[in-house]
Protein backbone atom coordinates (compact mmCIF):
# COMPACT_ATOMS: atom_id res chain seq x y z
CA UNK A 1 0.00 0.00 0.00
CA UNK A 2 1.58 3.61 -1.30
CA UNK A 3 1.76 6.03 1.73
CA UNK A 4 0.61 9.27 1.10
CA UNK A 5 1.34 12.72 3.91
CA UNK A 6 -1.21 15.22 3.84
CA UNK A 7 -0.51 18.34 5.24
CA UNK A 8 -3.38 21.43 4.89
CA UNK A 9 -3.95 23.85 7.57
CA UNK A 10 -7.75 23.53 6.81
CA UNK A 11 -9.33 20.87 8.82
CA UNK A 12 -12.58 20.19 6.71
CA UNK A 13 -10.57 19.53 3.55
CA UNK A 14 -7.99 17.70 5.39
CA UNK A 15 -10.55 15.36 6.35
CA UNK A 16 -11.99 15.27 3.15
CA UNK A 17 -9.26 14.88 1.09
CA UNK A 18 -7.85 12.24 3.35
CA UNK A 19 -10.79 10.40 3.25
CA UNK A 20 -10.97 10.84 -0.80
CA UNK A 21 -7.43 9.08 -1.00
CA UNK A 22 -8.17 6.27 1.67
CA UNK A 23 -11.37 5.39 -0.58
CA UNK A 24 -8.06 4.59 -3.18
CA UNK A 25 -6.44 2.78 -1.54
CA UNK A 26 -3.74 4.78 -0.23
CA UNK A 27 -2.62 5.01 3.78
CA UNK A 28 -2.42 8.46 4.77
CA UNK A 29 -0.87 10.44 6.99
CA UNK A 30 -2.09 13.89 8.01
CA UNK A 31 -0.21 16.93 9.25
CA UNK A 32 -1.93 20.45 10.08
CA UNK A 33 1.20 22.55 9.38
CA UNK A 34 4.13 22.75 7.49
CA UNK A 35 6.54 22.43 10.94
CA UNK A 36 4.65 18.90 11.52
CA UNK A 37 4.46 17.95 7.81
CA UNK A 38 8.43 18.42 7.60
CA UNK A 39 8.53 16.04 10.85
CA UNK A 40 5.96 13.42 9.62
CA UNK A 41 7.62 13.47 6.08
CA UNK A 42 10.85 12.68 7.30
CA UNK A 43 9.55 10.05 9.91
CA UNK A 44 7.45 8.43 7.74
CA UNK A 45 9.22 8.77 4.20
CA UNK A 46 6.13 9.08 2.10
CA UNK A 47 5.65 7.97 -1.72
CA UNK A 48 4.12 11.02 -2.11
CA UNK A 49 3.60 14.75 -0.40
CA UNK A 50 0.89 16.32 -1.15
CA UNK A 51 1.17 19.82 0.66
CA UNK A 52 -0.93 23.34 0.86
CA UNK A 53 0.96 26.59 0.24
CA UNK A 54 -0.40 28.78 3.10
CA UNK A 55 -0.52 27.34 6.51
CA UNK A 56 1.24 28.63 9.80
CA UNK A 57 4.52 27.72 11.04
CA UNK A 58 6.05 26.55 7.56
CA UNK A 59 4.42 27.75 4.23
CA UNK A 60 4.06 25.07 1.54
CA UNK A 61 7.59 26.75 0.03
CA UNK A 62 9.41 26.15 3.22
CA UNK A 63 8.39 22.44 3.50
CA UNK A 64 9.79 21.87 -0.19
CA UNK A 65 13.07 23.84 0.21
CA UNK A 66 13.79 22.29 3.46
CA UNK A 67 12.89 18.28 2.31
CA UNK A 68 14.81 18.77 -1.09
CA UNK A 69 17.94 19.34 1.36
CA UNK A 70 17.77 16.31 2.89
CA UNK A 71 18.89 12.95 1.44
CA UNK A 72 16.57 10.51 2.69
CA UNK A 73 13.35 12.81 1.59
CA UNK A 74 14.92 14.93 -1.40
CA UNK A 75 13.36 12.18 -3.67
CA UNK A 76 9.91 11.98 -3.03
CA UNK A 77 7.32 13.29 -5.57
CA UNK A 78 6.15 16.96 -3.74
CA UNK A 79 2.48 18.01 -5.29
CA UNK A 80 1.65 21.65 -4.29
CA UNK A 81 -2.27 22.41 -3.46
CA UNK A 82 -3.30 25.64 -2.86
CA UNK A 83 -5.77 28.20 -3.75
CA UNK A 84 -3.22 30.21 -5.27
CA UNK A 85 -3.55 30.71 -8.98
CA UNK A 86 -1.67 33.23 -10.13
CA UNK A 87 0.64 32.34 -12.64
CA UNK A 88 3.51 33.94 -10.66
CA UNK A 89 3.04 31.36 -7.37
CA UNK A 90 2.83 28.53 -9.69
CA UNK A 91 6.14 29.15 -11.23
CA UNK A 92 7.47 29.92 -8.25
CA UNK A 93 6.71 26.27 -6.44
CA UNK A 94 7.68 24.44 -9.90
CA UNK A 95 11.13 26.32 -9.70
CA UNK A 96 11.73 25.10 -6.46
CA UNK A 97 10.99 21.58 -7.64
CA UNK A 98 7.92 20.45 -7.00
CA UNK A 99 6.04 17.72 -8.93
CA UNK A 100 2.67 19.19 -10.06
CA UNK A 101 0.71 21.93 -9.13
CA UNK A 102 -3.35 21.68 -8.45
CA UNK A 103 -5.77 24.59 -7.64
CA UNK A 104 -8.49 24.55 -5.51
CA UNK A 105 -11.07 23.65 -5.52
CA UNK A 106 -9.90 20.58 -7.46
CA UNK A 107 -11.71 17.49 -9.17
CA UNK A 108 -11.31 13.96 -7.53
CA UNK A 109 -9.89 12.25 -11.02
CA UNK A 110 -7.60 15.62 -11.22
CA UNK A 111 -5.45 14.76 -7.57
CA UNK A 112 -6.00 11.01 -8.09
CA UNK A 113 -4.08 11.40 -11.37
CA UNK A 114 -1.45 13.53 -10.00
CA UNK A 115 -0.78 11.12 -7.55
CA UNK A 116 -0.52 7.93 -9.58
CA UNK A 117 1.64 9.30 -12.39
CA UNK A 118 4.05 10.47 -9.37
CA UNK A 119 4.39 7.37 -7.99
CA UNK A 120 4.83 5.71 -11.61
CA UNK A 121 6.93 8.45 -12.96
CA UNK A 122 9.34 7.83 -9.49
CA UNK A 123 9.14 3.98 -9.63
CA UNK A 124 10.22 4.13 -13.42
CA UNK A 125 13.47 6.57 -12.13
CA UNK A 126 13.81 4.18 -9.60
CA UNK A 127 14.21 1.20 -11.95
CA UNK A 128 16.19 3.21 -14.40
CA UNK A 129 18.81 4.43 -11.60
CA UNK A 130 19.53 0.89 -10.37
CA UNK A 131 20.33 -0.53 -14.23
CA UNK A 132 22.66 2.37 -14.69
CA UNK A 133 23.95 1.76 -11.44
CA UNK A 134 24.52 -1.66 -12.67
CA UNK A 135 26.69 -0.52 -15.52
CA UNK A 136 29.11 1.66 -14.15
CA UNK A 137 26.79 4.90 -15.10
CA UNK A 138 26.56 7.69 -12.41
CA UNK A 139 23.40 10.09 -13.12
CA UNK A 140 23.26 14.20 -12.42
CA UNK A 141 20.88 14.56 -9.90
CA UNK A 142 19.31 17.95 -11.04
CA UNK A 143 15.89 18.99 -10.11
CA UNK A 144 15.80 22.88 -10.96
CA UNK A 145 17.89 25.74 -12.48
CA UNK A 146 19.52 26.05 -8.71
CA UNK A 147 21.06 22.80 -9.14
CA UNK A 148 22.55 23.92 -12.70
CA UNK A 149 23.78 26.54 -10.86
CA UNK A 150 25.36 24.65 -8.00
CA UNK A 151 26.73 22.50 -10.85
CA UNK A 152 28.32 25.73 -12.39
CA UNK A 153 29.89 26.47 -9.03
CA UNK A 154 31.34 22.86 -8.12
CA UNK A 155 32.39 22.16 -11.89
CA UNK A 156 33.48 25.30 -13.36
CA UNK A 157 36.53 27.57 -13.73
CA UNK A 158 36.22 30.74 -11.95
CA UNK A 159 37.47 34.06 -13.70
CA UNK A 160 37.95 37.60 -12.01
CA UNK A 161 37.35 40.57 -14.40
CA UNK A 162 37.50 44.20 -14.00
CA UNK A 163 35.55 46.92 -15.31
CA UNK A 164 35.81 47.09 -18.68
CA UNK A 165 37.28 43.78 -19.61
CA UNK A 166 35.50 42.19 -22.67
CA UNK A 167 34.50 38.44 -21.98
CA UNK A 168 33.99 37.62 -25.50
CA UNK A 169 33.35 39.34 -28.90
CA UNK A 170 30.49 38.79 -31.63
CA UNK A 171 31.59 36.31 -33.73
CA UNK A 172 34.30 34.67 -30.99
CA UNK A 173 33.91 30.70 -31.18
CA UNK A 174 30.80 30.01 -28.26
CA UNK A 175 33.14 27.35 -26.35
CA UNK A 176 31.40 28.56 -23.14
CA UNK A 177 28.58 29.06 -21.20
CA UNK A 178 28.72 31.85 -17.76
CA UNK A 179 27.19 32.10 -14.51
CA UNK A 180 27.78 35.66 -13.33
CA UNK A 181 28.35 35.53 -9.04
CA UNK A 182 28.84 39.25 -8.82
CA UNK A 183 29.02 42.29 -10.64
CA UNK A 184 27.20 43.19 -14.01
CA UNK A 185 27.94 42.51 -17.68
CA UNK A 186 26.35 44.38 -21.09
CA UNK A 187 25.84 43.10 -24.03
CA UNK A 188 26.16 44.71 -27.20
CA UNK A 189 26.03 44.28 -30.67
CA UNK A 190 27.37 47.14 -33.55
CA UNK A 191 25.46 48.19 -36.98
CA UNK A 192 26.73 48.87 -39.61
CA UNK A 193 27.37 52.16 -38.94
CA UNK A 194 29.44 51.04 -35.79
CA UNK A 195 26.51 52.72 -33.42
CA UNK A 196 26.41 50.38 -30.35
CA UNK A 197 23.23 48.69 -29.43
CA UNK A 198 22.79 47.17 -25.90
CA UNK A 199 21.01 43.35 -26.21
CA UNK A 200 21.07 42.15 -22.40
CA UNK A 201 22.16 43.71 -19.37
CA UNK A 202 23.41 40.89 -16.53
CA UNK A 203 23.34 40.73 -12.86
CA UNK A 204 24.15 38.14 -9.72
CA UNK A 205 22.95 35.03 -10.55
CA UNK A 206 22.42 35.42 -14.07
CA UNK A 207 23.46 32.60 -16.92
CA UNK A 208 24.69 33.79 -20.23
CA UNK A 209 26.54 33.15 -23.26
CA UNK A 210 24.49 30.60 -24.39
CA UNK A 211 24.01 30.67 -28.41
CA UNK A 212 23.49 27.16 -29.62
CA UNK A 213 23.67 23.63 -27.82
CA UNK A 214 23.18 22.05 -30.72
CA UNK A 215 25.64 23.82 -33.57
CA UNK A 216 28.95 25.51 -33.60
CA UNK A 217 27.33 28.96 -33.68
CA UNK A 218 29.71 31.87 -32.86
CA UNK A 219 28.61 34.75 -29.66
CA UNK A 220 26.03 37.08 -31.74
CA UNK A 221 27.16 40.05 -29.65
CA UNK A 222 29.78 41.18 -27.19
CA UNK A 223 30.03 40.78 -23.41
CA UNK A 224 31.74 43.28 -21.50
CA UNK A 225 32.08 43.69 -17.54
CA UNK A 226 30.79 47.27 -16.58
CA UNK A 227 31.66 46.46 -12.37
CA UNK A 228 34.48 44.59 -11.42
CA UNK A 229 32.57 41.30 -12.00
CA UNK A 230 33.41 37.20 -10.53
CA UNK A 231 31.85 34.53 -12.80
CA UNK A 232 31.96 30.75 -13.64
CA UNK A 233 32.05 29.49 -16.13
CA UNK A 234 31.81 25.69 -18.34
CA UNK A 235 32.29 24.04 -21.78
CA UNK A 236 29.07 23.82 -24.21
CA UNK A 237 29.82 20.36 -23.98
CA UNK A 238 29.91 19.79 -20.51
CA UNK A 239 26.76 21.56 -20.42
CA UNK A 240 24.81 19.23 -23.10
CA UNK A 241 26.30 16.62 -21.53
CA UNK A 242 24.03 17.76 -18.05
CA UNK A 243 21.05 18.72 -20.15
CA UNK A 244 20.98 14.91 -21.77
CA UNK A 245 20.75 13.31 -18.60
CA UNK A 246 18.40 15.90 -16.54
CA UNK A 247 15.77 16.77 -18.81
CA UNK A 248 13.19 18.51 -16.05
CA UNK A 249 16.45 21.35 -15.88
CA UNK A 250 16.32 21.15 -19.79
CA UNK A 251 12.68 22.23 -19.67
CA UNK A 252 13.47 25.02 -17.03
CA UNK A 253 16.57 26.25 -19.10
CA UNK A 254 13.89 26.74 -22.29
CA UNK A 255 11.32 28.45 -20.13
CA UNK A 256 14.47 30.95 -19.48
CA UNK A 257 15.06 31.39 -22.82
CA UNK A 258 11.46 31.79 -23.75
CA UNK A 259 11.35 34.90 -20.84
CA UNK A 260 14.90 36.18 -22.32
CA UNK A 261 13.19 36.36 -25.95
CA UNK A 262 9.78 38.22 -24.27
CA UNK A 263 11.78 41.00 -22.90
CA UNK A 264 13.74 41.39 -25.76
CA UNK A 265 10.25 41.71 -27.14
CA UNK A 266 9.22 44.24 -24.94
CA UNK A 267 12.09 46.43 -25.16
CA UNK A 268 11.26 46.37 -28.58
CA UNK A 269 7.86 47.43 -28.39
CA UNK A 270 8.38 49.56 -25.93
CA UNK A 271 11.80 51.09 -27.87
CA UNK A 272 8.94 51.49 -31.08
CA UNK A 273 6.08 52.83 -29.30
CA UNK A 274 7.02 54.78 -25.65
CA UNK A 275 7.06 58.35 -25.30
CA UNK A 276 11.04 59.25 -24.90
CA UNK A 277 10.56 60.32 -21.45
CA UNK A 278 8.98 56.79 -20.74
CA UNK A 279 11.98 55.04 -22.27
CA UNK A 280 14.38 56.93 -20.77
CA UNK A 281 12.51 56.49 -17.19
CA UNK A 282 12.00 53.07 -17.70
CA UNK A 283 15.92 52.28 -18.88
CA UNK A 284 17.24 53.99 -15.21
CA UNK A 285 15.13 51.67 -13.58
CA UNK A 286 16.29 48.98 -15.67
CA UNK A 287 19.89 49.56 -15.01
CA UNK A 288 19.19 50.30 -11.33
CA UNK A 289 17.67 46.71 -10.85
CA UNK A 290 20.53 44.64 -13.29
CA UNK A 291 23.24 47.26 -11.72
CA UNK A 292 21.89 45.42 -7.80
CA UNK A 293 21.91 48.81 -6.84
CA UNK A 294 20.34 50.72 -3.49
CA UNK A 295 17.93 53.45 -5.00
CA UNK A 296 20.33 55.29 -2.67
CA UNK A 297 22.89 54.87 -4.38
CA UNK A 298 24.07 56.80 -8.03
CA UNK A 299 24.01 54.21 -11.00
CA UNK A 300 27.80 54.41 -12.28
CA UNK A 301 26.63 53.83 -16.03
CA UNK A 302 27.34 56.01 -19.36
CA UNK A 303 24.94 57.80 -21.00
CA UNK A 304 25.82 56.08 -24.36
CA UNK A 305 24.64 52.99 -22.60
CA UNK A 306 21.07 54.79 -21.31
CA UNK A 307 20.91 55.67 -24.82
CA UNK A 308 21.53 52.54 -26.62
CA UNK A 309 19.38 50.76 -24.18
CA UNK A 310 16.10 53.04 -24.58
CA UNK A 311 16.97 53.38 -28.27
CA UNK A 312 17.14 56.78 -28.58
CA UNK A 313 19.79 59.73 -29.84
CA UNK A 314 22.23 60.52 -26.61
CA UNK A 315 21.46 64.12 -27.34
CA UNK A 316 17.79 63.80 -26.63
CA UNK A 317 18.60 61.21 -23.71
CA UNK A 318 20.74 64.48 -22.01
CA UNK A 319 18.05 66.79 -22.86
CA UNK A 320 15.76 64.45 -20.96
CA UNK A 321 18.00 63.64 -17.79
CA UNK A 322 18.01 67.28 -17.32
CA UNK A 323 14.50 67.88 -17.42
CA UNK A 324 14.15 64.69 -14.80
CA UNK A 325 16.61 67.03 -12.92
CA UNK A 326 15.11 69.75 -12.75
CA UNK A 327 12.25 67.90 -11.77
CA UNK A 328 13.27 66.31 -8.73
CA UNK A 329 13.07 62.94 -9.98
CA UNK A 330 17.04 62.29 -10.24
CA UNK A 331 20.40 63.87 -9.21
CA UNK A 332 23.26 63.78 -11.96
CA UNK A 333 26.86 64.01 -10.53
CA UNK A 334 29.19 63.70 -12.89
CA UNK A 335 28.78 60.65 -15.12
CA UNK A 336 26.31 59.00 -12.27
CA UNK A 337 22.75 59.54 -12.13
CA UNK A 338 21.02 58.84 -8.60
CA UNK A 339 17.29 58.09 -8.30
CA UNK A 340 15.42 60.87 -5.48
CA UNK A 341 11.84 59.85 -6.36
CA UNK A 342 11.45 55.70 -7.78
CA UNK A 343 7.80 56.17 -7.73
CA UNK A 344 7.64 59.44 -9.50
CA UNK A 345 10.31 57.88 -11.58
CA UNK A 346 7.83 54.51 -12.39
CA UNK A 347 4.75 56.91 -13.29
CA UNK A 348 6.11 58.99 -16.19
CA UNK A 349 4.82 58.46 -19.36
């Protein structure tokens, strides 16, 4: 008999649902918070969590991020429910691994479902790890985009750059892929007038550098560091080799991609259609958020670089930082520009 651990905060649906999966067949345990669920889960050792979002002690989050930590429970199938639907909370709890996802209120057939293909989809990896354990193979264990990451930091070669120093150029061979762990990178790519145009704009935490991993397709525009930056950094081919054997953190690394292509999108749009003072608003809070700066704190970035970013002429971007000035909405010392007002800033149009 599959053991299943319950935990939701409400007492009614606890009973219900607990009751629902009995009727299947399944022993259940029950927990009324995510402090006791984390207790009972690692206890018991479940085939299956199946775990509300809000509840006292321990949110839904917490009882995932702590269980994926630990060896003997890191492995069980985790299925979120929760009367959260925005889009925002589910992609947040698939991120941090969890299974499946299911609204309330929810249809019997719908968690029933869940549940089984769980416990098939884990007995299948279960059978699957032993006979490559058999032959000598060792497996990646990746669940998320966090794991890549730690596999970045534990596999790759660490470079120190200062301000200024140009990672690679358009058309370099893309041998590498690069986790940035502090500082910022642009970048760029040049018309054919030479005229700069900023593409991406990096901070902590951020992969990039990725082109192809399937052809031998050369960087399509330049990185350079505009802070002193530390990154990591591995070969495409160590990378493939990761994304053939975890194919949940292949899934994750598209959905990145897909995001990375929508803002592109946006900039576009917004580059084609936004007044100039929107643009240029919207580009110093841009740069203030990829810069991990303090609102506080000027943003140490050129005004060729506003410019190229918002897509407009630097003249007119100077003309418009002045009237921002003289505003209220920004100091300018020098080359830096510091935010006074961020919500006067966010409201122009």
């Amino acid at each position: 008999m599959k053991r299943i651990l319950l935990i939701e905060d409400d007492i009614v649906l606890k009973e219900n649902t607990a009751e629902l999966l009995e009727h299947y067949n399944y022993e259940v345990i029950t927990a009324t918070n995510g402090k006791i669920g984390i207790e009972a889960a690692i206890t018991h050792v479940p085939d299956v969590i199946v775990c509300d979002i809000m509840m006292p002690e321990v949110d839904g989050y917490g009882v995932l991020e702590t269980l994926v930590k630990m060896d003997s429970t890191k492995y069980i199938p985790f299925v979120f429910l929760s009367a959260k639907t925005e889009r925002k909370d589910v992609r947040k709890g698939m991120n941090l691994g969890a299974d499946d996802y299911i609204t309330k209120p929810f249809k019997e057939d719908e968690l029933i479902n869940a549940i089984e293909s769980r416990i098939a989809k884990a007995a299948i990896l279960k059978d699957h790890k032993i006979e490559q354990e058999s032959i000598g193979v060792k497996e990646h264990d990746m669940r998320s985009l966090n794991d890549l990451k730690n596999f970045f930091d534990d596999n790759g070669t660490v470079l120190k750059c200062p301000k200024g120093k140009i990672i690679y150029n358009e058309g370099d061979h893309s041998n590498d892929i690069y986790l940035l762990l502090k500082g910022a990178i642009k970048c760029y790519k040049l018309d054919e007038n030479g005229k700069e145009l900023t593409t991406a704009l990096h901070k902590k935490d951020d992969l990039f550098g990725y082109t192809s991993f399937t052809q031998n397709i050369a960087y399509q525009e330049t990185a350079i560091a505009i802070k002193d930056v530390e990154l990591v950094r591995i070969s495409n081919n160590a990378l493939k080799d990761v994304l053939d054997k975890n194919h949940k953190v292949t899934l994750e690394l598209i959905q990145l991609l897909t995001q990375d292509i929508s803002g592109i999108k946006n900039q576009l749009l917004e580059m084609a259609y936004s007044s100039v003072n929107k643009k240029t608003a919207s580009t110093i809070l841009k740069f203030a958020e990829k810069l991990n700066q303090n609102t506080d704190e000027p943003i140490k970035i050129s005004r060729n670089d506003l410019a190229s970013v918002a897509g407009i002429a630097t003249e007119t971007l100077i003309r418009t930082i002045s009237n921002f000035k003289k505003q209220g909405v920004i100091e300018i010392e020098d080359r830096n520009i510091k935010i006074l007002d961020l919500e006067k800033l966010r409201r122009i149009n």
